[in-house]
C-alpha atoms as a PDB file:
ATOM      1  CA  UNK A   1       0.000   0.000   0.000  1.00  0.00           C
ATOM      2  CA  UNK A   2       2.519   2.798   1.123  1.00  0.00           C
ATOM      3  CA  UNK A   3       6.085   2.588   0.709  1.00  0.00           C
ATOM      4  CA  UNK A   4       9.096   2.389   3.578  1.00  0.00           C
ATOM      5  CA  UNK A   5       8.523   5.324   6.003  1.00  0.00           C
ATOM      6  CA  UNK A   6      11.620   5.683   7.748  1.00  0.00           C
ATOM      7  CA  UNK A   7      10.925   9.247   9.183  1.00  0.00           C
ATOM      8  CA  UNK A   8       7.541  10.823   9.243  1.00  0.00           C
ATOM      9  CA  UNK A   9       7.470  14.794   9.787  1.00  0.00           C
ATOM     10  CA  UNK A  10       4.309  16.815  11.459  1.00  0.00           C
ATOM     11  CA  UNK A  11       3.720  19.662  10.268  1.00  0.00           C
ATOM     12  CA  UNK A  12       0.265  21.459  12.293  1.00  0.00           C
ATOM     13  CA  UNK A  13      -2.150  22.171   9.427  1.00  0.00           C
ATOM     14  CA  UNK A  14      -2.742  25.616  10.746  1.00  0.00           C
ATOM     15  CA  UNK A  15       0.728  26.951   9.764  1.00  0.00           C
ATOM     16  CA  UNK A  16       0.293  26.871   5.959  1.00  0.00           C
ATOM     17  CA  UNK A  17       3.965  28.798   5.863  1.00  0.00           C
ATOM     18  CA  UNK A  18       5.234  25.293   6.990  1.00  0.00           C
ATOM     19  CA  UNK A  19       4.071  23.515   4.269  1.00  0.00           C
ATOM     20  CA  UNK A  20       6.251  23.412   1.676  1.00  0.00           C
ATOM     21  CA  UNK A  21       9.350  23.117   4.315  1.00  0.00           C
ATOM     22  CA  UNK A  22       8.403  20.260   5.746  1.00  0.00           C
ATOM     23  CA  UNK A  23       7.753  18.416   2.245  1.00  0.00           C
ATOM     24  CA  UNK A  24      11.498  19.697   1.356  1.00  0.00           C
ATOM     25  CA  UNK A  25      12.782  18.396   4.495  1.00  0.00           C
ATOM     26  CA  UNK A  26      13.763  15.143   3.337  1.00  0.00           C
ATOM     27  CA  UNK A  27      11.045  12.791   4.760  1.00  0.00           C
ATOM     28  CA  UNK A  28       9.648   9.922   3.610  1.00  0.00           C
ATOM     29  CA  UNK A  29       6.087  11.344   4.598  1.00  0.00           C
ATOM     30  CA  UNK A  30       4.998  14.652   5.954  1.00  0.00           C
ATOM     31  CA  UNK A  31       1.932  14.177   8.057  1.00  0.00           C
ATOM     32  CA  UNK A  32      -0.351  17.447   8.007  1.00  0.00           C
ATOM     33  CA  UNK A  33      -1.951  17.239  11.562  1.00  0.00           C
ATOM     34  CA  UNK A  34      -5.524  18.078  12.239  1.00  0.00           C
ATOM     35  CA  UNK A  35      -5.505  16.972  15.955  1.00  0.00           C
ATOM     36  CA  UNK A  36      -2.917  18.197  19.146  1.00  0.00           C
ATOM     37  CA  UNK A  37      -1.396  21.078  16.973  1.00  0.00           C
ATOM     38  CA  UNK A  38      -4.507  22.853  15.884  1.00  0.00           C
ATOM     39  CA  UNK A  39      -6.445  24.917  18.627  1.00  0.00           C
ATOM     40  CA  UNK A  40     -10.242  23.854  18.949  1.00  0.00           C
ATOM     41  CA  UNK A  41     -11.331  27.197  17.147  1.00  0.00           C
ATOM     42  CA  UNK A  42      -9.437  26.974  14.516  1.00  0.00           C
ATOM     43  CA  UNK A  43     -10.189  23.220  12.899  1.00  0.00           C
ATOM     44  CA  UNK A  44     -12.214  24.593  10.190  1.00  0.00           C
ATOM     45  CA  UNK A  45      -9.190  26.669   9.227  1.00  0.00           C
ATOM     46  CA  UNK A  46      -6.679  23.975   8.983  1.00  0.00           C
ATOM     47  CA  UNK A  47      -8.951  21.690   6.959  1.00  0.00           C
ATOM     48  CA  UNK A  48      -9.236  24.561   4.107  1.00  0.00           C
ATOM     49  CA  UNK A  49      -5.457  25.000   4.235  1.00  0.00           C
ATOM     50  CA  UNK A  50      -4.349  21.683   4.221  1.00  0.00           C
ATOM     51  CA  UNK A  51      -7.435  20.684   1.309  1.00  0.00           C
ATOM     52  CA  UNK A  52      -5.693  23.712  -0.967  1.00  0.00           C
ATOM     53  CA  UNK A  53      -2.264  22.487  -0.625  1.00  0.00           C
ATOM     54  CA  UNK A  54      -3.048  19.171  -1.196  1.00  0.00           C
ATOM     55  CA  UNK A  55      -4.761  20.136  -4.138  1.00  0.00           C
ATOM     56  CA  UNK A  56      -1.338  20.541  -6.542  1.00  0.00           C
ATOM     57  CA  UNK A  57       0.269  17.450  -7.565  1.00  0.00           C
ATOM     58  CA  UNK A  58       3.378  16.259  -6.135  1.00  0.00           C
ATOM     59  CA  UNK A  59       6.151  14.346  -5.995  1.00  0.00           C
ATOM     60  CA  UNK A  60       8.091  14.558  -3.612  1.00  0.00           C
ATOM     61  CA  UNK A  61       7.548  12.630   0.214  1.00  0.00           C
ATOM     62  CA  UNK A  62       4.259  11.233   0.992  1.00  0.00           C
ATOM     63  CA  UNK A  63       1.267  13.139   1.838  1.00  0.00           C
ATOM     64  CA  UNK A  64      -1.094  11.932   4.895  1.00  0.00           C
ATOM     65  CA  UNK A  65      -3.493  13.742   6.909  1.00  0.00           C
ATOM     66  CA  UNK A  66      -3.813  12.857  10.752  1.00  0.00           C
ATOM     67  CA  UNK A  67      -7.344  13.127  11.675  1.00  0.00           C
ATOM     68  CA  UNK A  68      -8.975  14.063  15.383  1.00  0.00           C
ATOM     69  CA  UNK A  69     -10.256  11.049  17.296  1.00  0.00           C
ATOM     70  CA  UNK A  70     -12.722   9.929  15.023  1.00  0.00           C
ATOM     71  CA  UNK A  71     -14.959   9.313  18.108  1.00  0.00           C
ATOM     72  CA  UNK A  72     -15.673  13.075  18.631  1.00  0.00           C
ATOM     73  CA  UNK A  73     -17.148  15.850  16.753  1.00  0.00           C
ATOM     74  CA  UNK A  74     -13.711  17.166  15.296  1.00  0.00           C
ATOM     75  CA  UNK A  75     -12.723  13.726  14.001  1.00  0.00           C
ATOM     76  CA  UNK A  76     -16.616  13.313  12.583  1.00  0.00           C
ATOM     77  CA  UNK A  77     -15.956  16.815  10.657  1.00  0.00           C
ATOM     78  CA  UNK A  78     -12.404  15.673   9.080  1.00  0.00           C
ATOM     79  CA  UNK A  79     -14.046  12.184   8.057  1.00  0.00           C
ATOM     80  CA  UNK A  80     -16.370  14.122   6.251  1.00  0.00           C
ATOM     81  CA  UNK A  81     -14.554  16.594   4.725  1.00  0.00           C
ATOM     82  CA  UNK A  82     -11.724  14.627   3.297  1.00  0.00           C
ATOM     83  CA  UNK A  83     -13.996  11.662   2.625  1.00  0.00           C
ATOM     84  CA  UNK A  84     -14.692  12.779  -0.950  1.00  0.00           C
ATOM     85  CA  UNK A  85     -11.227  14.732  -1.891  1.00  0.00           C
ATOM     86  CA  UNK A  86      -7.441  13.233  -2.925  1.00  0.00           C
ATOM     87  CA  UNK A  87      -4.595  14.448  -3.057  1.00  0.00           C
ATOM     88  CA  UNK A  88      -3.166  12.803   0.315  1.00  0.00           C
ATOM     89  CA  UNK A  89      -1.600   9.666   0.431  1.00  0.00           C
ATOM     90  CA  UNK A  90      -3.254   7.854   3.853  1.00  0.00           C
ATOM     91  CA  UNK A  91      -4.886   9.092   6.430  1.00  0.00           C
ATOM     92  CA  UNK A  92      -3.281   8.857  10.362  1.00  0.00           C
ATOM     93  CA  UNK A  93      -6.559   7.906  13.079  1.00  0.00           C
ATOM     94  CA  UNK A  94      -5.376   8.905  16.121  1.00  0.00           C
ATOM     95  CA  UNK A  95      -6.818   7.213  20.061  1.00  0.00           C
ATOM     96  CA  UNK A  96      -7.645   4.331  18.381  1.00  0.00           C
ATOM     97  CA  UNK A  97      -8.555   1.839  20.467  1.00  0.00           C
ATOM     98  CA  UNK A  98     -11.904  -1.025  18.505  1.00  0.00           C
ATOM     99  CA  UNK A  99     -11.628  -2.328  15.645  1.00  0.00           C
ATOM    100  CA  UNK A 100     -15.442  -1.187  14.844  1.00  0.00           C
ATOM    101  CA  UNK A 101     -13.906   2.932  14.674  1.00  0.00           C
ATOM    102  CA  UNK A 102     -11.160   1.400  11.859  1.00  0.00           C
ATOM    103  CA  UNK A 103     -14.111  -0.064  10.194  1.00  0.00           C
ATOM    104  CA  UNK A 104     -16.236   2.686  10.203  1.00  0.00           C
ATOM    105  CA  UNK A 105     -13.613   4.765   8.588  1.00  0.00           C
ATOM    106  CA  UNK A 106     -13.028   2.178   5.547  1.00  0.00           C
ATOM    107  CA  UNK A 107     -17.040   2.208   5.440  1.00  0.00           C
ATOM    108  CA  UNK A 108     -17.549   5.961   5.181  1.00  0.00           C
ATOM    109  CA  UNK A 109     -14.449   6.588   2.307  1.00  0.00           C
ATOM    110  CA  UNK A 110     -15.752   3.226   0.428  1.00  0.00           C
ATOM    111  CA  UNK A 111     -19.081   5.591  -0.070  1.00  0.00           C
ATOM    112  CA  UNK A 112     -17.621   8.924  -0.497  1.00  0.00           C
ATOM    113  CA  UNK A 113     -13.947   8.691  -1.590  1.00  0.00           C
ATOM    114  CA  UNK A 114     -13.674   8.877  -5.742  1.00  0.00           C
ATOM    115  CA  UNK A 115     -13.552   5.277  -7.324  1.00  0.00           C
ATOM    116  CA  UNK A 116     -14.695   3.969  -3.708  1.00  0.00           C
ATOM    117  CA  UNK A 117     -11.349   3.421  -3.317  1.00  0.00           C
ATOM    118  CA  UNK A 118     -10.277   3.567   0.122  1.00  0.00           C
ATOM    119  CA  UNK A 119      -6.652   5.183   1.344  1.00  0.00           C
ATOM    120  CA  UNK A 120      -4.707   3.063   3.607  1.00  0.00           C
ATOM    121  CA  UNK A 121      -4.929   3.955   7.326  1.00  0.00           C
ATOM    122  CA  UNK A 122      -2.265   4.334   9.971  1.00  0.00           C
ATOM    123  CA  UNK A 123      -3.789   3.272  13.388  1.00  0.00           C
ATOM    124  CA  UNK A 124      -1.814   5.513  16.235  1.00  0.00           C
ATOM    125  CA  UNK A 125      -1.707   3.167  19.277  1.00  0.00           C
ATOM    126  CA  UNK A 126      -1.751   5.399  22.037  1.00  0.00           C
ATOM    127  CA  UNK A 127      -3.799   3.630  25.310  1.00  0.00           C
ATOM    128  CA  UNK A 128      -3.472   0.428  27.375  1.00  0.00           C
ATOM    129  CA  UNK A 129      -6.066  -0.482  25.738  1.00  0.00           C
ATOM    130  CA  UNK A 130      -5.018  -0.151  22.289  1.00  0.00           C
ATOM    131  CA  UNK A 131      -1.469  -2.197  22.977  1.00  0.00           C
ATOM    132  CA  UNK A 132      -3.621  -4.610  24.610  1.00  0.00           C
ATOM    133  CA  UNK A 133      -5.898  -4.834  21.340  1.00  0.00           C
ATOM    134  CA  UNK A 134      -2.659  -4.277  18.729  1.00  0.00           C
ATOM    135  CA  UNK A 135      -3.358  -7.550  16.741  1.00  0.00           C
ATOM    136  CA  UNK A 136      -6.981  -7.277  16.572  1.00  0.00           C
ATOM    137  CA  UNK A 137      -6.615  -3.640  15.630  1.00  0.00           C
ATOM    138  CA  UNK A 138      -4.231  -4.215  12.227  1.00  0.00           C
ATOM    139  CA  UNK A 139      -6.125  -7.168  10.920  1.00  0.00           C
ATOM    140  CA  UNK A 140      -9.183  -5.089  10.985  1.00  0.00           C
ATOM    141  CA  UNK A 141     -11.336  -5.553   7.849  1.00  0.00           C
ATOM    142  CA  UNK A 142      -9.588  -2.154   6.368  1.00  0.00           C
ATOM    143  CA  UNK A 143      -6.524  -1.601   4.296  1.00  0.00           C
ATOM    144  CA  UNK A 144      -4.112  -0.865   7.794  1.00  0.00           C
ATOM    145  CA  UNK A 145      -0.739   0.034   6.335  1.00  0.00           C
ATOM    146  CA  UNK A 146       0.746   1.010   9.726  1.00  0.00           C
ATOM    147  CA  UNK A 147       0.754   1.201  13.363  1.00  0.00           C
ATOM    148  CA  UNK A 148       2.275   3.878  15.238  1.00  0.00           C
ATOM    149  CA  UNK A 149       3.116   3.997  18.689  1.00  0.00           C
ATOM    150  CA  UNK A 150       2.466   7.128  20.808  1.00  0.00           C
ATOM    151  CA  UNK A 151       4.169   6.837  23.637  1.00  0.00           C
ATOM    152  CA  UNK A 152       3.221  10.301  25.183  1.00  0.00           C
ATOM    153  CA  UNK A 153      -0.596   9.673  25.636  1.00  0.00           C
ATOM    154  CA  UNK A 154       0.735   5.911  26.819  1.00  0.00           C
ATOM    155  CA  UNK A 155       2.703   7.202  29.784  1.00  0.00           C
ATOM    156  CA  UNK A 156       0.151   9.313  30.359  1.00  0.00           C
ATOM    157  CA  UNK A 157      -2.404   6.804  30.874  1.00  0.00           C
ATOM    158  CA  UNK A 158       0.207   4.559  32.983  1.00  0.00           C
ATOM    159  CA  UNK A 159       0.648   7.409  35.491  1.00  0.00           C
ATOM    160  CA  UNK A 160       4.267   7.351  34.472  1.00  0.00           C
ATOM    161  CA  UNK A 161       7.268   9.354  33.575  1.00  0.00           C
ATOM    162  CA  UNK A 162       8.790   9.131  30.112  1.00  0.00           C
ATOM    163  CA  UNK A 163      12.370   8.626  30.423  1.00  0.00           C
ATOM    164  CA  UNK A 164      15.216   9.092  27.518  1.00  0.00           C
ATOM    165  CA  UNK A 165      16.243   5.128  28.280  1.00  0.00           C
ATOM    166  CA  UNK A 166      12.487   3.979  27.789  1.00  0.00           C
ATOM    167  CA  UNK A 167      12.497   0.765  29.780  1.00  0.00           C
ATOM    168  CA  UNK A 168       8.727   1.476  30.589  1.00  0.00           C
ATOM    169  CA  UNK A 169       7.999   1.301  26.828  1.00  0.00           C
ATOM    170  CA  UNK A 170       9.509  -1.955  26.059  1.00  0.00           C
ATOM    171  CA  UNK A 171       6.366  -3.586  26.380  1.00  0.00           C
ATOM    172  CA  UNK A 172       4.318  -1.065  24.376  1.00  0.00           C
ATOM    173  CA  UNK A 173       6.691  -1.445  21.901  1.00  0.00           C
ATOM    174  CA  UNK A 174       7.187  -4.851  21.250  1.00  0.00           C
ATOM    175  CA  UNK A 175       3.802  -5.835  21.367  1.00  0.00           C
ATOM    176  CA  UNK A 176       2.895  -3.246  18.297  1.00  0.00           C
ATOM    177  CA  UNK A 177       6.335  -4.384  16.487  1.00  0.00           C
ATOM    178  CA  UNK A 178       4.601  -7.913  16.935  1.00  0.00           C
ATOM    179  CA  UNK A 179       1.682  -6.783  15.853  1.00  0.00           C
ATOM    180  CA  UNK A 180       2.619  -5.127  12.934  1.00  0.00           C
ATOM    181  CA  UNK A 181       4.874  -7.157  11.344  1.00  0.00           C
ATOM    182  CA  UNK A 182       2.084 -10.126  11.769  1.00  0.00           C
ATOM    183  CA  UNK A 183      -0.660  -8.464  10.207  1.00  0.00           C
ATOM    184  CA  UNK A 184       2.268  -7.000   7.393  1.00  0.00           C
ATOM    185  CA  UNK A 185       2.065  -3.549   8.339  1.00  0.00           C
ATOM    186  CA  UNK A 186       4.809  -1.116   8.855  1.00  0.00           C
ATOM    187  CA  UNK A 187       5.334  -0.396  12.576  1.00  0.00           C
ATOM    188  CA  UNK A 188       6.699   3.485  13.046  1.00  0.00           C
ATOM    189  CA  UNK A 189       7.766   4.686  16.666  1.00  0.00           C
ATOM    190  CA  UNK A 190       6.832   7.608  18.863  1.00  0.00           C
ATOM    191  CA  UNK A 191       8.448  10.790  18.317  1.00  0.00           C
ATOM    192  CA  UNK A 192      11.591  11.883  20.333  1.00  0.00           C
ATOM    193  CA  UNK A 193      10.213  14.725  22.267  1.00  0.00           C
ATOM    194  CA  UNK A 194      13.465  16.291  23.459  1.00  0.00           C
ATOM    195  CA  UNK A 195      15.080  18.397  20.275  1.00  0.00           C
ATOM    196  CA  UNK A 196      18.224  19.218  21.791  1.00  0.00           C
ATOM    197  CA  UNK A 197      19.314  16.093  22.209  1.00  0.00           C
ATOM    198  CA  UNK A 198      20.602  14.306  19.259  1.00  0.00           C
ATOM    199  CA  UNK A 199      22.255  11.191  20.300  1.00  0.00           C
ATOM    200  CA  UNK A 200      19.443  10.560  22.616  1.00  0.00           C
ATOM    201  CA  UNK A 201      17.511  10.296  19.036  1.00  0.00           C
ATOM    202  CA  UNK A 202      19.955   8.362  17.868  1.00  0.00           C
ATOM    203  CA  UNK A 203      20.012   5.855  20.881  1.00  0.00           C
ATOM    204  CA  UNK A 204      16.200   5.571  20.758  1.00  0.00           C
ATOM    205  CA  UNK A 205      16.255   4.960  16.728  1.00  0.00           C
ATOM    206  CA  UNK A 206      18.240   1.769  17.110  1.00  0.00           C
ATOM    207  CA  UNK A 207      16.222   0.872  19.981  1.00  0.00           C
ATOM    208  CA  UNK A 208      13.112   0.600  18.809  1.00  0.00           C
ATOM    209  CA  UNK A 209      14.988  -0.776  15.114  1.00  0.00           C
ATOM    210  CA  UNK A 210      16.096  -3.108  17.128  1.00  0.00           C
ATOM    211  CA  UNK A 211      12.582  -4.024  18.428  1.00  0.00           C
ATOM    212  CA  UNK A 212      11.313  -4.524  14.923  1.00  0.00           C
ATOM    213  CA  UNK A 213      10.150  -1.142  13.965  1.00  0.00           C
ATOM    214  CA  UNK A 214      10.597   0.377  10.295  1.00  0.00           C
ATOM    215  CA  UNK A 215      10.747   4.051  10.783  1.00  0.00           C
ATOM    216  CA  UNK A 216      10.187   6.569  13.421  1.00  0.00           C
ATOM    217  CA  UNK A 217       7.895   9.815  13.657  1.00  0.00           C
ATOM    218  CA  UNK A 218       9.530  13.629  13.885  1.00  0.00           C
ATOM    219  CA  UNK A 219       8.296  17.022  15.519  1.00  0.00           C
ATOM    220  CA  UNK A 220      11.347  19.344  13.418  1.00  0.00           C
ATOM    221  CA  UNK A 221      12.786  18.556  10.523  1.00  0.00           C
ATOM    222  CA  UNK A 222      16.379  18.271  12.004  1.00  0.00           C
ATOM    223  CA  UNK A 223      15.531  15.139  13.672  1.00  0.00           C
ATOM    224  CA  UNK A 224      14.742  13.667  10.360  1.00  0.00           C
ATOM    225  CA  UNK A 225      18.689  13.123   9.204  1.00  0.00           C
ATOM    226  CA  UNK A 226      19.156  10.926  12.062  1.00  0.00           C
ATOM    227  CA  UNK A 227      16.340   8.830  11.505  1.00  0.00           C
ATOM    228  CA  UNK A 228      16.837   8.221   8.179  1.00  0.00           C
ATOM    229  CA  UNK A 229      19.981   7.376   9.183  1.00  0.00           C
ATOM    230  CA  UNK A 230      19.183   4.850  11.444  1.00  0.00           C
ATOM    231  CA  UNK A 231      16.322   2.969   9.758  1.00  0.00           C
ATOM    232  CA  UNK A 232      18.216   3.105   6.438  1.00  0.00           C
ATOM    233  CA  UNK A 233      20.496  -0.318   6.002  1.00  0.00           C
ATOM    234  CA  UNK A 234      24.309   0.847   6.292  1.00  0.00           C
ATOM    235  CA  UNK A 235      26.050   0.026   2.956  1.00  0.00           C
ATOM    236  CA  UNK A 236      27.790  -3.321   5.190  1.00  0.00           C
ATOM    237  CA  UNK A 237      24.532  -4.778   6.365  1.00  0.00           C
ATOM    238  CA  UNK A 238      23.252  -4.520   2.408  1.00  0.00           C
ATOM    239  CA  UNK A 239      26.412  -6.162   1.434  1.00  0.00           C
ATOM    240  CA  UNK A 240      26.204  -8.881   4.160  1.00  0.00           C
ATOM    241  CA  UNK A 241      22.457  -9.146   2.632  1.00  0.00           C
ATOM    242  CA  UNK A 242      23.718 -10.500  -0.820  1.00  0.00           C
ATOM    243  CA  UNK A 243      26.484 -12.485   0.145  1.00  0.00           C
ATOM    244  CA  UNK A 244      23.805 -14.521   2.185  1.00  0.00           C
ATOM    245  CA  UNK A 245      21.067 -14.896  -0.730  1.00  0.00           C
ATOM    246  CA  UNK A 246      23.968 -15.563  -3.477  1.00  0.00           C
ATOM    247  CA  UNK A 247      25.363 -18.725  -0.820  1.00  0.00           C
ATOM    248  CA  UNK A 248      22.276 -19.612  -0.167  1.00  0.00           C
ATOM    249  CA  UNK A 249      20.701 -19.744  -3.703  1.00  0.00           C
ATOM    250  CA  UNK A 250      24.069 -21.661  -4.858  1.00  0.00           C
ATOM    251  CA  UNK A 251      23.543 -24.234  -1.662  1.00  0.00           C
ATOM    252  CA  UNK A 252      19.909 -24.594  -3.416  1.00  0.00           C
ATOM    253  CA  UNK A 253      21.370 -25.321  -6.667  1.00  0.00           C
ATOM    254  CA  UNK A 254      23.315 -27.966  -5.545  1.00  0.00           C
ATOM    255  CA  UNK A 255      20.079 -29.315  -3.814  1.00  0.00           C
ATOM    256  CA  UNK A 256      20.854 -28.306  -0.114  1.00  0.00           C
ATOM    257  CA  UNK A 257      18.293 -26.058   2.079  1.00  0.00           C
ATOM    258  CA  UNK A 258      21.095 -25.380   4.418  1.00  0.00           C
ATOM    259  CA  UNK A 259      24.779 -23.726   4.507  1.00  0.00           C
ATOM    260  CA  UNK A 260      27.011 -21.697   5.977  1.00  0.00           C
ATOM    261  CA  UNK A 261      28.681 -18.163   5.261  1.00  0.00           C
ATOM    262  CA  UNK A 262      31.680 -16.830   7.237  1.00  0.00           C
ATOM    263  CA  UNK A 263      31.277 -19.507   9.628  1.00  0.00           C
ATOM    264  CA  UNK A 264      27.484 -19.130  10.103  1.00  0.00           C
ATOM    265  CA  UNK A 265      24.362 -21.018   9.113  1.00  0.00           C
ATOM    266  CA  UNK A 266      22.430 -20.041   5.936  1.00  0.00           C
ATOM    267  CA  UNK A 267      18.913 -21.117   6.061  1.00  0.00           C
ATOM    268  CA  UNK A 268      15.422 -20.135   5.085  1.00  0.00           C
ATOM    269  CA  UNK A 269      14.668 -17.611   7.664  1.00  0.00           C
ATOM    270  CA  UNK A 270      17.955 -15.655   7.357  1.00  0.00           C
ATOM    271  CA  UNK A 271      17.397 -15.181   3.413  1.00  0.00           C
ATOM    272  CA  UNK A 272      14.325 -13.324   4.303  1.00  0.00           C
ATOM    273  CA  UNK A 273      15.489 -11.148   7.244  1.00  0.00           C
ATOM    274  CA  UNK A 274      18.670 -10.308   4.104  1.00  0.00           C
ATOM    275  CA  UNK A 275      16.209 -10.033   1.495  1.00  0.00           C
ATOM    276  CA  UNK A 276      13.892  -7.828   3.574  1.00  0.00           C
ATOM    277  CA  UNK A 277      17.115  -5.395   3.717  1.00  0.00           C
ATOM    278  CA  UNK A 278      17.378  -5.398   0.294  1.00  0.00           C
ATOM    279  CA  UNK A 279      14.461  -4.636  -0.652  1.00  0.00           C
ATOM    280  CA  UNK A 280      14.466  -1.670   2.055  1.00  0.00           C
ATOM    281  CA  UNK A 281      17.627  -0.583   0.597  1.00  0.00           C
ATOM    282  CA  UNK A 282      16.524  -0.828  -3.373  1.00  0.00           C
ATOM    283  CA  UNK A 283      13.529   1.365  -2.013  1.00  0.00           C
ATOM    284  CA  UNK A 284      15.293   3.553   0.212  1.00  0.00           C
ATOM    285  CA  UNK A 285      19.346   3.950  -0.689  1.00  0.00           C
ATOM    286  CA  UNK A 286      21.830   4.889   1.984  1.00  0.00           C
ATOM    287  CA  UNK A 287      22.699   8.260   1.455  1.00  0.00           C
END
């Protein structure tokens, strides 16, 4: 459905002058939010602005929309307005938290969106409840591209401090990676609230790559260098990525399913971890 999203940029949709920066930021999507950046009053407003920039073609990073909880009168008004336009690439549900709200959403675009055709969703797992519910949520009958992990409105709900080391989101996170990466979907981390602290990004990047995820979401677009960085196989790991499909497909010649490279075994679920890289890195190049 949607492409490798390494880093994913917010831009609020009330600050039209930040626009076209953010989609020249380097990005893999820039994600024009409707919901925490956008005061109550002005809503309306961001709708228009976002709806008229979204209007001119583009090609540059992808284009997705993150709605208000769909569950209140905000979210209602963005389903409804953007249920019968283009021009975006996905849409971003935030509070998510029954598969009967992801549902809904497919239902209402199926009847309103041109062609019926319905844009992939991103399902922002923010609650106890929605970790809890992460498997059920991205097989819901709906074209799910991602999950997304917001670990802000988490800790919030546990009562608990978000720290740089994360240790109370290991959880959180694997069980979305899990998730994810059962039902097929990309799984994209929280954002890195803290912009003066690089490394910390950097630290938290491998983390969560570590934990399965594929990209990570950004608040400015100088995080977005490091993240790309990070999620983007290093030119070693794509060369250790051929080596093991060539042996491999050469043991399978000779009609073995097994062999070794530098000392290590070569079997089935190896090739696909390499050839997962390589397809990451034909799609997204280290720069």
């Amino acid at each position: 459905m949607l492409g490798p999203m390494r880093s994913m940029l917010y831009v609020p949709g009330i600050r039209q002058d930040r626009f076209g920066k953010a989609m020249a930021a380097g990005a893999d999507a820039v994600v024009f939010d409707l919901e925490d950046s956008v005061e109550p009053g002005q809503k309306e407003k961001a709708r228009s602005l976002i709806a008229g920039f979204l209007a001119a073609p583009s090609t540059g990073p992808l284009r997705l929309v993150r709605f208000n909880g769909v569950h209140t009168s905000d979210g209602e008004a963005d389903l409804e307005f953007f249920s019968g336009r283009t021009g975006f690439d996905g849409v971003l549900l935030p509070k998510v938290e029954t598969v009967g709200l992801v549902e809904l959403v497919a239902r209402v675009f199926a009847r309103h969106a041109p062609g019926g055709i319905v844009p992939p969703l991103l399902l922002l797992i923010e609650t106890p409840t929605a970790v809890l519910r992460a498997a059920d949520l991205a097989t819901a009958d709906a074209p799910v591209a991602a999950l997304l992990f917001g670990a802000e409105d988490f800790t919030a709900s546990l009562g608990v401090e978000r720290t740089t080391d994360g240790e109370e989101l290991l959880f959180a996170r694997g069980q979305i990676a899990l998730a994810a990466a059962a039902a097929r979907a990309e799984a994209i981390d929280a954002v890195f609230t803290d912009l003066t602290d690089m490394e910390g990004l950097r630290r938290d990047c491998r983390r969560a790559r570590g934990l399965g995820f594929r990209g990570k979401m950004a608040i400015h677009p100088k995080q977005v260098e490091i993240i790309n960085e990070v999620f983007t196989p290093a030119a070693a790991e794509i060369e250790r990525a051929r080596r093991v499909v060539e042996a491999y497909e050469a043991a399978r010649a000779g009609g073995q399913g097994v062999t070794t490279l530098d000392g290590r075994m070569v079997e089935r679920p190896v090739v696909e971890r390499a050839r997962r890289v390589l397809t990451l890195a034909a799609a997204r190049p280290p720069s």
